[in-house]
ModelCIF file with pLDDT and N, C-alpha, C, O atoms, coordinates in Angstrom:
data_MODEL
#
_entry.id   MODEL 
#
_entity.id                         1 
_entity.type                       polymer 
_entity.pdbx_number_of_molecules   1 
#
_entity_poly.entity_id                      1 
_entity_poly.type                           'polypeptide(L)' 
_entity_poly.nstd_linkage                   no 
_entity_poly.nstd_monomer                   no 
_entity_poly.pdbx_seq_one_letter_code       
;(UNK)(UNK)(UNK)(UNK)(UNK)(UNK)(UNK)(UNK)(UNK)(UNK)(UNK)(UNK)(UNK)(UNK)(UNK)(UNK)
(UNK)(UNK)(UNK)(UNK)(UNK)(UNK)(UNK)(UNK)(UNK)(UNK)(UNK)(UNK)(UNK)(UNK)(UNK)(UNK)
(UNK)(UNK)(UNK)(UNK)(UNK)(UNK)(UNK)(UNK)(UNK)(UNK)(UNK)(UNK)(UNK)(UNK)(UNK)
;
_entity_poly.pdbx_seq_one_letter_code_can   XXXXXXXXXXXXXXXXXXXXXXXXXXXXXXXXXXXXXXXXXXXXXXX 
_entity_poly.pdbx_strand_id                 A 
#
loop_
_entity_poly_seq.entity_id 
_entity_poly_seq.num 
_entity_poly_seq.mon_id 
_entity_poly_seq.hetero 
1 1  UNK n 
1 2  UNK n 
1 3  UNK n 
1 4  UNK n 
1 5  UNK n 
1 6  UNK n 
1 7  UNK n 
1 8  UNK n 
1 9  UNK n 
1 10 UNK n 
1 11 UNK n 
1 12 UNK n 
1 13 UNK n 
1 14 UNK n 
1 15 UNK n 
1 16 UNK n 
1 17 UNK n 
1 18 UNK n 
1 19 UNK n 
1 20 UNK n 
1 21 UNK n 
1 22 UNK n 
1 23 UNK n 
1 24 UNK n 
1 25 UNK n 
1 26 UNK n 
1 27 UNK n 
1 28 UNK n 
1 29 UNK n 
1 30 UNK n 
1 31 UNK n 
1 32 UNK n 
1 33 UNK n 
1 34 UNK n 
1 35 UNK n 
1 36 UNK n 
1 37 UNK n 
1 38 UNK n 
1 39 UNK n 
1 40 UNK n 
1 41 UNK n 
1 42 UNK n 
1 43 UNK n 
1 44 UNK n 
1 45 UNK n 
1 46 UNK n 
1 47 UNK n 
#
_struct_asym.id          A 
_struct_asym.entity_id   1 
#
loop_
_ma_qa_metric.id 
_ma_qa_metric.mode 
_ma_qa_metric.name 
_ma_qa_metric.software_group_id 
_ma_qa_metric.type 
1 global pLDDT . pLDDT 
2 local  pLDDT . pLDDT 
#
_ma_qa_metric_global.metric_id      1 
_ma_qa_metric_global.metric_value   89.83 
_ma_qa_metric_global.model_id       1 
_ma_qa_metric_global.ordinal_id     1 
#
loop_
_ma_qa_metric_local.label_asym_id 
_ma_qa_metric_local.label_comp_id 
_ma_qa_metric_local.label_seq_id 
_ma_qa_metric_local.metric_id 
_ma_qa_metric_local.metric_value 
_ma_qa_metric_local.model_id 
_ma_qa_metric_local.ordinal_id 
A UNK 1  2 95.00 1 1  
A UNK 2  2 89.00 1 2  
A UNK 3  2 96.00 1 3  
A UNK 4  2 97.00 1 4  
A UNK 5  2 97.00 1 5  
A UNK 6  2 97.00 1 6  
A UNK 7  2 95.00 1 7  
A UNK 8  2 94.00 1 8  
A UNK 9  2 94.00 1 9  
A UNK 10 2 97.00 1 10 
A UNK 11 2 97.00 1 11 
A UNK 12 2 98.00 1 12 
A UNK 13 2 96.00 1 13 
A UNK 14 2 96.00 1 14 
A UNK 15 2 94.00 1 15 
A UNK 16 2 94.00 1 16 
A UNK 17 2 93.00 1 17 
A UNK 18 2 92.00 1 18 
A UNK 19 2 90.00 1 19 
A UNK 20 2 90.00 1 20 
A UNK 21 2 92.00 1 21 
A UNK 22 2 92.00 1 22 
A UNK 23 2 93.00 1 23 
A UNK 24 2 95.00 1 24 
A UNK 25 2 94.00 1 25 
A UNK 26 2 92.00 1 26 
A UNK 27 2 91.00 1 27 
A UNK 28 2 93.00 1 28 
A UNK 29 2 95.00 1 29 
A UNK 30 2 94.00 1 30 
A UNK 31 2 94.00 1 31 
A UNK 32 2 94.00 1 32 
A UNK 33 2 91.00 1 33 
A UNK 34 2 92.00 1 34 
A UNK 35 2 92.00 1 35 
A UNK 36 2 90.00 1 36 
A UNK 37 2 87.00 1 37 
A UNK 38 2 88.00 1 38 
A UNK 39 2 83.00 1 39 
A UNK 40 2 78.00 1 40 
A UNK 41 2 74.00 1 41 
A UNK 42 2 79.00 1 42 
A UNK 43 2 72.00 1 43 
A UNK 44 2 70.00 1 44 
A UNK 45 2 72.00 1 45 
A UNK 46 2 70.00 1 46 
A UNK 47 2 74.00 1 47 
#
loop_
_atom_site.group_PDB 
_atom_site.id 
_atom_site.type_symbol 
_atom_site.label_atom_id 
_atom_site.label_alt_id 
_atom_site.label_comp_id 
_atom_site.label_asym_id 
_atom_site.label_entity_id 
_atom_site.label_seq_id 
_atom_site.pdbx_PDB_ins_code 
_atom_site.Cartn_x 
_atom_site.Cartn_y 
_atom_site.Cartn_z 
_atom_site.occupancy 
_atom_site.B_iso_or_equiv 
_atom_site.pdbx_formal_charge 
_atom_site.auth_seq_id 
_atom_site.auth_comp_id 
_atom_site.auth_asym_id 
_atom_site.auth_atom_id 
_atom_site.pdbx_PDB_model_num 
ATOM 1   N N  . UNK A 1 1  ? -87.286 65.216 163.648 1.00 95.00 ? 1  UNK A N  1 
ATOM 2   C CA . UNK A 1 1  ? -85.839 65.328 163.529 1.00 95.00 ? 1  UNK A CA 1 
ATOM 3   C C  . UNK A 1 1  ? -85.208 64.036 164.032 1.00 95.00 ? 1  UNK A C  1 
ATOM 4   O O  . UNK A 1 1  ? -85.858 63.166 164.611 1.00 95.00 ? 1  UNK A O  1 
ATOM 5   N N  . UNK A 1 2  ? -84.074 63.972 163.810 1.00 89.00 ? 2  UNK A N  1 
ATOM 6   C CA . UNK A 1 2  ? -83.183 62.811 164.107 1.00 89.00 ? 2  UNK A CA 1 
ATOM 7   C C  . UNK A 1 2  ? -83.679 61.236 163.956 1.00 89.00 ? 2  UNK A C  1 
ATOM 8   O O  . UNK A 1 2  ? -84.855 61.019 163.663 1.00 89.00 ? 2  UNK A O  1 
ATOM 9   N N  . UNK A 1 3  ? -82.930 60.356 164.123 1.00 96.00 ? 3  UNK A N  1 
ATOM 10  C CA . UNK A 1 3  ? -82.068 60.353 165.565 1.00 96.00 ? 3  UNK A CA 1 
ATOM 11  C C  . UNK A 1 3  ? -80.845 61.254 165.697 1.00 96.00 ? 3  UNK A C  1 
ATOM 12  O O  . UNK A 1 3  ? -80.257 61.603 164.673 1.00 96.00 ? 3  UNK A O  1 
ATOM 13  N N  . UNK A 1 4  ? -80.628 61.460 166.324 1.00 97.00 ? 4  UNK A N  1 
ATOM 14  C CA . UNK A 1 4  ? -79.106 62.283 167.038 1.00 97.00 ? 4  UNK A CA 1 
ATOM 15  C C  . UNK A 1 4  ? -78.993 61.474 168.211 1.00 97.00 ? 4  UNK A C  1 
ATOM 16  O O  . UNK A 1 4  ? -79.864 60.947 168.902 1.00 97.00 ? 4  UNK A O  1 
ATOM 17  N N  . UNK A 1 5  ? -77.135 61.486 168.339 1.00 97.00 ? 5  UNK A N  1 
ATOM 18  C CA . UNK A 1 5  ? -76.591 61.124 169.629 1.00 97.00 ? 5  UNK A CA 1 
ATOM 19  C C  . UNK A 1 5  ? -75.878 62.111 169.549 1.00 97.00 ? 5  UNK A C  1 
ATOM 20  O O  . UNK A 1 5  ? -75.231 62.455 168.560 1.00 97.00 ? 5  UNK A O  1 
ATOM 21  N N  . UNK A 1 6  ? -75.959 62.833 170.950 1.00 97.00 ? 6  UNK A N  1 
ATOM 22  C CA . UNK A 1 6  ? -75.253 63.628 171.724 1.00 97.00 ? 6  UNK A CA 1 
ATOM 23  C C  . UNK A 1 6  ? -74.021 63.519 172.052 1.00 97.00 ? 6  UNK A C  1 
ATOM 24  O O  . UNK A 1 6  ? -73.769 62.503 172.699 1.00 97.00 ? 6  UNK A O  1 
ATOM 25  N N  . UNK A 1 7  ? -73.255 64.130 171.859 1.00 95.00 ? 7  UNK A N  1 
ATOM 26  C CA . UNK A 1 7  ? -71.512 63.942 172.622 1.00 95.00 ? 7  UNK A CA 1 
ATOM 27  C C  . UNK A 1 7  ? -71.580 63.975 173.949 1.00 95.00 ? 7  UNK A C  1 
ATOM 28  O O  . UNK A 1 7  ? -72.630 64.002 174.591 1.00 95.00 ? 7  UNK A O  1 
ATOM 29  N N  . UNK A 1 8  ? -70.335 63.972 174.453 1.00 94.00 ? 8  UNK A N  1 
ATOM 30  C CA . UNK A 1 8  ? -70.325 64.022 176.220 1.00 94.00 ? 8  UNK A CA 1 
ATOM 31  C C  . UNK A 1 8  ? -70.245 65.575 177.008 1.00 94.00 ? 8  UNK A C  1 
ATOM 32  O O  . UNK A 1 8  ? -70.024 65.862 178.184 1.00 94.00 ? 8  UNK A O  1 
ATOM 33  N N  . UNK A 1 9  ? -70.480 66.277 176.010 1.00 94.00 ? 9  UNK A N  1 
ATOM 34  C CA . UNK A 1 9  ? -70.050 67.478 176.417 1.00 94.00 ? 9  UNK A CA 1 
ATOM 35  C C  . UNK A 1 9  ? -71.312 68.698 175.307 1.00 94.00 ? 9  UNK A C  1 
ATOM 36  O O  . UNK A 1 9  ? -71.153 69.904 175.117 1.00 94.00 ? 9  UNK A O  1 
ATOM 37  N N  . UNK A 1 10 ? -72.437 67.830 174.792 1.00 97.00 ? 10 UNK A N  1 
ATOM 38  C CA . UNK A 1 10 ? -73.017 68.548 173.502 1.00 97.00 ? 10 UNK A CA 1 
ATOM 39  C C  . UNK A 1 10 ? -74.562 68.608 174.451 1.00 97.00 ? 10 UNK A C  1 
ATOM 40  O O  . UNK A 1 10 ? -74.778 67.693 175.246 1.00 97.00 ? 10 UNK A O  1 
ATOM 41  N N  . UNK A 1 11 ? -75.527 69.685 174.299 1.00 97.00 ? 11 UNK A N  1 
ATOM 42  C CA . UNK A 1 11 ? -77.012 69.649 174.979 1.00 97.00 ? 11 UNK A CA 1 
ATOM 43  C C  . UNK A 1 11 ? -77.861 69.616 173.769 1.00 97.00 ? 11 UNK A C  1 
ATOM 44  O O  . UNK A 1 11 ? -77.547 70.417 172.889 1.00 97.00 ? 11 UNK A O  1 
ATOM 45  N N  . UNK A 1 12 ? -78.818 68.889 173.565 1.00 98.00 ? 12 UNK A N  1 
ATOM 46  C CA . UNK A 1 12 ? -80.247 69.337 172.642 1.00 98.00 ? 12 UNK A CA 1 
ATOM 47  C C  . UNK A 1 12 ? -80.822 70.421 173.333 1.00 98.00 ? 12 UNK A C  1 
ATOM 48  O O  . UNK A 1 12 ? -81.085 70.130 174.500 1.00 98.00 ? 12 UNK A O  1 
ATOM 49  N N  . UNK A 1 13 ? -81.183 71.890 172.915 1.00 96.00 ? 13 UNK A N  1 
ATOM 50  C CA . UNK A 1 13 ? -81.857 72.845 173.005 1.00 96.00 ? 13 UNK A CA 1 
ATOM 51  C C  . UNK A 1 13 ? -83.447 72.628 171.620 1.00 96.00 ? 13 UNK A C  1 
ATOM 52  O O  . UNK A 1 13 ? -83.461 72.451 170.402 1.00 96.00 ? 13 UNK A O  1 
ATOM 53  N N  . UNK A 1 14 ? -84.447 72.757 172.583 1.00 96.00 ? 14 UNK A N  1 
ATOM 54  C CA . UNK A 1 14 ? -85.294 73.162 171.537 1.00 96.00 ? 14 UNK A CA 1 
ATOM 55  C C  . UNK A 1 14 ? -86.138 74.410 172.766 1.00 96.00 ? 14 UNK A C  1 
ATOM 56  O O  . UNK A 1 14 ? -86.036 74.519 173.988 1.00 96.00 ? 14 UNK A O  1 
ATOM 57  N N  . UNK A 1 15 ? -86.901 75.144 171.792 1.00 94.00 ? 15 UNK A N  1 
ATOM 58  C CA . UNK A 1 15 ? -88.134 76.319 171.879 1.00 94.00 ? 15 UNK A CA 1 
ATOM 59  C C  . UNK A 1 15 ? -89.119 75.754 172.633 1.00 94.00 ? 15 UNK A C  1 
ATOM 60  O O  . UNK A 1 15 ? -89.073 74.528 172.734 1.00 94.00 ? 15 UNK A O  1 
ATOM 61  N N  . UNK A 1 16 ? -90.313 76.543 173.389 1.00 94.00 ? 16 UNK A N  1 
ATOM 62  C CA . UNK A 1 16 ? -91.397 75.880 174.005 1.00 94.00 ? 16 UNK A CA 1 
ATOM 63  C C  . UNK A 1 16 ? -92.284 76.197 172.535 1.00 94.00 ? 16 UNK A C  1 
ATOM 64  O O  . UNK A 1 16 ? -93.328 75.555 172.420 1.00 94.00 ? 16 UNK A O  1 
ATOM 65  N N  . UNK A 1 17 ? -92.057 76.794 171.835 1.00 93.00 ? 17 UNK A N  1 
ATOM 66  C CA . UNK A 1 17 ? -92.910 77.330 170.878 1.00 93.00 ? 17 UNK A CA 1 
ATOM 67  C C  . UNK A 1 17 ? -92.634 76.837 169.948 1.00 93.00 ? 17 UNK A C  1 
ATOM 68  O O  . UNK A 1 17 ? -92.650 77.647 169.021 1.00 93.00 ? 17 UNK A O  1 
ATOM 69  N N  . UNK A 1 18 ? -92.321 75.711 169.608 1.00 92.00 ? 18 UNK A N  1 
ATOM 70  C CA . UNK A 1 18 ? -91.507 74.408 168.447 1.00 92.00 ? 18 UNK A CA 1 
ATOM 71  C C  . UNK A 1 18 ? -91.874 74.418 167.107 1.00 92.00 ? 18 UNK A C  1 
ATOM 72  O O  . UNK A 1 18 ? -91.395 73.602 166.319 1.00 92.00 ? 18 UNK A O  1 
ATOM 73  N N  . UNK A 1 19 ? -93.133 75.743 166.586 1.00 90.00 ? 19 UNK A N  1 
ATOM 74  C CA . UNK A 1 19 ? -93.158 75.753 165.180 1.00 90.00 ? 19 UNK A CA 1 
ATOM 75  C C  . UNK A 1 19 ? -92.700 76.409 164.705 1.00 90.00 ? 19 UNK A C  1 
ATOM 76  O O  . UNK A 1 19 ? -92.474 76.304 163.499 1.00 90.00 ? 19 UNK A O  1 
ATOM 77  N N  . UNK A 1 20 ? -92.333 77.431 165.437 1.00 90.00 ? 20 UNK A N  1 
ATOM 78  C CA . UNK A 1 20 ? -91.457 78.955 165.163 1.00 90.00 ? 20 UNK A CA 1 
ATOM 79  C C  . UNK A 1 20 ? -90.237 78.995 165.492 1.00 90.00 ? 20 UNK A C  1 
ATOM 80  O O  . UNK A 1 20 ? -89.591 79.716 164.732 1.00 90.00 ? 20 UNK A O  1 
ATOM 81  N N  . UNK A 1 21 ? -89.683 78.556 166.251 1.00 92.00 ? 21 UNK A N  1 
ATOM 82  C CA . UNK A 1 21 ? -88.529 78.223 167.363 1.00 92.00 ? 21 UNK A CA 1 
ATOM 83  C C  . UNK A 1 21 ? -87.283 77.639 166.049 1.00 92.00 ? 21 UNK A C  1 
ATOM 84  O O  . UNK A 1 21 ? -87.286 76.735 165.213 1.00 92.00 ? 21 UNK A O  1 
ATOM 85  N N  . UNK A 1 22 ? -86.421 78.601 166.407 1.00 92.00 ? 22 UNK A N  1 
ATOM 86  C CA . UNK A 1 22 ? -84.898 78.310 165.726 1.00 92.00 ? 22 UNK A CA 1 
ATOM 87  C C  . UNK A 1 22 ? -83.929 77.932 166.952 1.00 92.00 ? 22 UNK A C  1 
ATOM 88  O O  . UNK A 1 22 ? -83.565 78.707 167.836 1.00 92.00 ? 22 UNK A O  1 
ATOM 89  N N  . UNK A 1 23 ? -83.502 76.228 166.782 1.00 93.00 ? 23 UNK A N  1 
ATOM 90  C CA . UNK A 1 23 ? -83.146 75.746 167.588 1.00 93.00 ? 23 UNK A CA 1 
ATOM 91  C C  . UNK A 1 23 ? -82.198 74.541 166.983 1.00 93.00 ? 23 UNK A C  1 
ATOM 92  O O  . UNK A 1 23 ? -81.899 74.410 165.796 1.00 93.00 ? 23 UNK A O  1 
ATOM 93  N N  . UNK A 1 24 ? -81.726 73.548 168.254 1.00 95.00 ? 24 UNK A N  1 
ATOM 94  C CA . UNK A 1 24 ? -80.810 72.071 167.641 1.00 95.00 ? 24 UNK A CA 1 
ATOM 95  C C  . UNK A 1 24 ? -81.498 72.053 166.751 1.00 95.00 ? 24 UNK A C  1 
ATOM 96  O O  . UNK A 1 24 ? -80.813 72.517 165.839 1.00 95.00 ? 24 UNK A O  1 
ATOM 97  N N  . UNK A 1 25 ? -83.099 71.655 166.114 1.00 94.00 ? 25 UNK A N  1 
ATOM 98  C CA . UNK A 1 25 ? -83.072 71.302 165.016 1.00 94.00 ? 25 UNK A CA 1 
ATOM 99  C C  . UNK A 1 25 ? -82.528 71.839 163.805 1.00 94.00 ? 25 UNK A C  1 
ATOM 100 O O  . UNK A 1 25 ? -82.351 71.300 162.712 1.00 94.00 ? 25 UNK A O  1 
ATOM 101 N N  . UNK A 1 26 ? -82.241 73.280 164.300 1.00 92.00 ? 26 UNK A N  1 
ATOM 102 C CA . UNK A 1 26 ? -81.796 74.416 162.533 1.00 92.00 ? 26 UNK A CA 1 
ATOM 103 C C  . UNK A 1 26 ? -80.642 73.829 162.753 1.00 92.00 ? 26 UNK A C  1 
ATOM 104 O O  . UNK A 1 26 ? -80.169 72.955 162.028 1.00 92.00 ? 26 UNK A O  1 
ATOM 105 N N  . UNK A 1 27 ? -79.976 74.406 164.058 1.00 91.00 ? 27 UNK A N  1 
ATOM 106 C CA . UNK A 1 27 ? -78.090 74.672 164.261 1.00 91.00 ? 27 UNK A CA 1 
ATOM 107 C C  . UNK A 1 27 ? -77.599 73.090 164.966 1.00 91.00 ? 27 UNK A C  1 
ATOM 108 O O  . UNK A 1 27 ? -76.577 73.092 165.652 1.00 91.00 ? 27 UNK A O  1 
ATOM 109 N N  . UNK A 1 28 ? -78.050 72.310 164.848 1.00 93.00 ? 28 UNK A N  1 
ATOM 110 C CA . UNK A 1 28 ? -77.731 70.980 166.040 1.00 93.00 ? 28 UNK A CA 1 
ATOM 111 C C  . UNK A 1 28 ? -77.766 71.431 167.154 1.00 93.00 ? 28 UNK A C  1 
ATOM 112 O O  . UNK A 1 28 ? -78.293 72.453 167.594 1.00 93.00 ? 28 UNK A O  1 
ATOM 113 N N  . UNK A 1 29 ? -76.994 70.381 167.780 1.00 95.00 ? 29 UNK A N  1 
ATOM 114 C CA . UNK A 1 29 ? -76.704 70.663 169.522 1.00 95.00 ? 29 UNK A CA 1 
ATOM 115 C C  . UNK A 1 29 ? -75.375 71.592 170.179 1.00 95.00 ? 29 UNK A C  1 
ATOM 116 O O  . UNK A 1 29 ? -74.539 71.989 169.366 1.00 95.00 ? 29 UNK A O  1 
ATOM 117 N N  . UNK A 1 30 ? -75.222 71.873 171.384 1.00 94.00 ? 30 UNK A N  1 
ATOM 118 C CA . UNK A 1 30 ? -75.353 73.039 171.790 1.00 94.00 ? 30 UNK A CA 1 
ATOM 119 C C  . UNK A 1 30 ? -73.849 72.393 172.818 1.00 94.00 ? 30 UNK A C  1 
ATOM 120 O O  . UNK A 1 30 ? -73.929 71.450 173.605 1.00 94.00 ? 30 UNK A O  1 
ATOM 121 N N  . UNK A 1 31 ? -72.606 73.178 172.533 1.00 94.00 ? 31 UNK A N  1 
ATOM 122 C CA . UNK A 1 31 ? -71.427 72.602 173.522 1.00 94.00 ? 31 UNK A CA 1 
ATOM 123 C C  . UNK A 1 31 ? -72.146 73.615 175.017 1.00 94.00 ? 31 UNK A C  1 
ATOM 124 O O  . UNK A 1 31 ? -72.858 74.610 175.150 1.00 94.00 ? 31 UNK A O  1 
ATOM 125 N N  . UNK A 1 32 ? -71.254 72.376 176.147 1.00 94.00 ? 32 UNK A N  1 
ATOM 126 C CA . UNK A 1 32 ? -71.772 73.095 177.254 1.00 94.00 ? 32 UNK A CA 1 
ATOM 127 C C  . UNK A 1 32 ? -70.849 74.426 177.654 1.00 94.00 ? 32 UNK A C  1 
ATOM 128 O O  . UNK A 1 32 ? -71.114 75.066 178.672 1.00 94.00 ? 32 UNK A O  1 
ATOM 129 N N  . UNK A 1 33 ? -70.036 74.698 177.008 1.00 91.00 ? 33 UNK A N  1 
ATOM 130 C CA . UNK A 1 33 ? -69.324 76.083 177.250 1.00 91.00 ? 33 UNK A CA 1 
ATOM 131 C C  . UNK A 1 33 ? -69.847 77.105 176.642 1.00 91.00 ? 33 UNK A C  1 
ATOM 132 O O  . UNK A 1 33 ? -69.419 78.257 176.565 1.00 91.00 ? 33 UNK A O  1 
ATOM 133 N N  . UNK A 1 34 ? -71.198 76.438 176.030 1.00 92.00 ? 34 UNK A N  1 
ATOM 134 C CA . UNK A 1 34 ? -71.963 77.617 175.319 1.00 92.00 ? 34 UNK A CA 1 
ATOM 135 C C  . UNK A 1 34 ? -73.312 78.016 175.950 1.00 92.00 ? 34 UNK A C  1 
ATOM 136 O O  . UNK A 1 34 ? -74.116 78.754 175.382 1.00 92.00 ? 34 UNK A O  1 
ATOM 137 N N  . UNK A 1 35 ? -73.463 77.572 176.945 1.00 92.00 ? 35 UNK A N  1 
ATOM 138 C CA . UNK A 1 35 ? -74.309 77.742 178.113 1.00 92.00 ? 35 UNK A CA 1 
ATOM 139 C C  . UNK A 1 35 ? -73.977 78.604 178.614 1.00 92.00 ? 35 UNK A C  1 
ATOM 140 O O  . UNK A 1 35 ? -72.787 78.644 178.928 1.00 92.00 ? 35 UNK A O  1 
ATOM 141 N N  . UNK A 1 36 ? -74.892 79.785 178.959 1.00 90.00 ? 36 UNK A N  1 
ATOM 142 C CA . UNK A 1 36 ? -73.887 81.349 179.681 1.00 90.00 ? 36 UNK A CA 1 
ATOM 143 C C  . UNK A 1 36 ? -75.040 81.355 181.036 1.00 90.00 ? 36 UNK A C  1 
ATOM 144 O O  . UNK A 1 36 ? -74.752 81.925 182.088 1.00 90.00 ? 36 UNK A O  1 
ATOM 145 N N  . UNK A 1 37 ? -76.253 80.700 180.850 1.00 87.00 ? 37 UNK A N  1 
ATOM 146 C CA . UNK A 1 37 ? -76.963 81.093 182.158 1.00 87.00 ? 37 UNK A CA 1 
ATOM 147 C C  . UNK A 1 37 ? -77.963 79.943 182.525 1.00 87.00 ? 37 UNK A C  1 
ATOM 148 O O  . UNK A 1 37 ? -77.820 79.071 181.669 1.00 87.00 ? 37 UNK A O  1 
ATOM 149 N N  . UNK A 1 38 ? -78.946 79.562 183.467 1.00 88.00 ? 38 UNK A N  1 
ATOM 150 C CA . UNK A 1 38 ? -79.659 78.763 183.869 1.00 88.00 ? 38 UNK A CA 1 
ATOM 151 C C  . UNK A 1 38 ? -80.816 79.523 184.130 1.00 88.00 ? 38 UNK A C  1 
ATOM 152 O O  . UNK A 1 38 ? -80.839 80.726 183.871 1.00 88.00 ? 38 UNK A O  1 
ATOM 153 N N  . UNK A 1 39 ? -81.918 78.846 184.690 1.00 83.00 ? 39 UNK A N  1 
ATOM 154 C CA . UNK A 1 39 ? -83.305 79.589 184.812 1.00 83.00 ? 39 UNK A CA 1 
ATOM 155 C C  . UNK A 1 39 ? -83.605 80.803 184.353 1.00 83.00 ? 39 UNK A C  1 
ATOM 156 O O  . UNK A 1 39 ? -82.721 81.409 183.747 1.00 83.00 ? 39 UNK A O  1 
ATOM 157 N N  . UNK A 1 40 ? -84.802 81.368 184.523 1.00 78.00 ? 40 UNK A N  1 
ATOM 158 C CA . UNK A 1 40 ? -85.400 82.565 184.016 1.00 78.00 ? 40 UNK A CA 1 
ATOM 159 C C  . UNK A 1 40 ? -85.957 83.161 185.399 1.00 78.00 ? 40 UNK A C  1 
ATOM 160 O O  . UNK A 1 40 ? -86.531 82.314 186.083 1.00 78.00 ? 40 UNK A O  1 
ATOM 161 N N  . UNK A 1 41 ? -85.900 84.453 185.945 1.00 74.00 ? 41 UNK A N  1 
ATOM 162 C CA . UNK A 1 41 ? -87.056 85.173 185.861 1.00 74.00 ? 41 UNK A CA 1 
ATOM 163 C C  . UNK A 1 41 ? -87.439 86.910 186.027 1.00 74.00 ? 41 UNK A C  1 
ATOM 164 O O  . UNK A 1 41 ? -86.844 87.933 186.364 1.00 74.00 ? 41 UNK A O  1 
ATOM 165 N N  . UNK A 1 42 ? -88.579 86.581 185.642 1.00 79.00 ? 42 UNK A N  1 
ATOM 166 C CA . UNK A 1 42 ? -89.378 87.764 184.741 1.00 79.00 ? 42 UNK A CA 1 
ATOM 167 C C  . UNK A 1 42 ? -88.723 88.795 185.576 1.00 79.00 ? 42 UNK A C  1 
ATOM 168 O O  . UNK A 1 42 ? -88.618 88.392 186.735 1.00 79.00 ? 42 UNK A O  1 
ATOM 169 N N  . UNK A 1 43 ? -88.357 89.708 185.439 1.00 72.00 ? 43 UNK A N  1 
ATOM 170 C CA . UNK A 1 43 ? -87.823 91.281 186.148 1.00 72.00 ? 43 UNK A CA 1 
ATOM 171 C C  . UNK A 1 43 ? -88.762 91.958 185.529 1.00 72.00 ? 43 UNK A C  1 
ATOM 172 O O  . UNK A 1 43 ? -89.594 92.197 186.404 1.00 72.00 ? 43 UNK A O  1 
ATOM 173 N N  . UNK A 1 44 ? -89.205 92.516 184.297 1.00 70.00 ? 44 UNK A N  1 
ATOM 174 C CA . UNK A 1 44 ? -90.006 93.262 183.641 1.00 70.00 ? 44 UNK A CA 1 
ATOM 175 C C  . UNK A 1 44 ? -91.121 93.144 182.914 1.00 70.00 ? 44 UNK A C  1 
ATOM 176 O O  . UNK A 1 44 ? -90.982 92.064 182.339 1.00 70.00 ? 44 UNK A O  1 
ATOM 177 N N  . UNK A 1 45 ? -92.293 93.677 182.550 1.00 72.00 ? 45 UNK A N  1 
ATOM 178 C CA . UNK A 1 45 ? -92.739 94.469 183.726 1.00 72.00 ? 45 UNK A CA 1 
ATOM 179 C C  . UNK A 1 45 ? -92.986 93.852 185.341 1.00 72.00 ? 45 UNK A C  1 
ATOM 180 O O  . UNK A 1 45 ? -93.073 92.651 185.599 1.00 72.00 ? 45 UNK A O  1 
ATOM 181 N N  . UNK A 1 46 ? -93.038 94.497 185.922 1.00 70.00 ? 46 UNK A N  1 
ATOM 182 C CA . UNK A 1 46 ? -93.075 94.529 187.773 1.00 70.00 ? 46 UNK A CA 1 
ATOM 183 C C  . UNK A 1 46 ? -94.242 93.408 187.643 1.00 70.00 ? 46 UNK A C  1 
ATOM 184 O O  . UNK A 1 46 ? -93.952 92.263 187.991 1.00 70.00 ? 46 UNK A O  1 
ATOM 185 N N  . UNK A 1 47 ? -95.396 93.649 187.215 1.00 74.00 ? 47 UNK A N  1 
ATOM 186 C CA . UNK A 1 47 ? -96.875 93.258 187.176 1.00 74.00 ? 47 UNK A CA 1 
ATOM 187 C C  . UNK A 1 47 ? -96.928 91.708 186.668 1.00 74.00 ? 47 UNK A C  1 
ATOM 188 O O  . UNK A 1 47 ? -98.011 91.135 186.545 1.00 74.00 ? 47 UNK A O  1 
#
């Protein structure tokens, strides 16, 4: 993909799983007011 330049206010999102993964490359990049959360973690299952 690209080149792309980013705006001042735009993120590249891609997938860890990058062959399957619908991401900036389908939809572009990503405004930061469209960011709703940060890190991950697992709650479910317990194990």
């Amino acid at each position: 993909f690209g080149p792309v330049t980013l705006g001042e206010d735009e993120y590249w999102l891609l997938g860890d799983n990058r062959w399957i993964s619908k991401d900036s490359i389908d939809f572009g990049p990503v405004e930061r007011d469209d960011i709703k959360a940060r890190g991950a973690f697992v709650l479910i299952p317990f194990s």
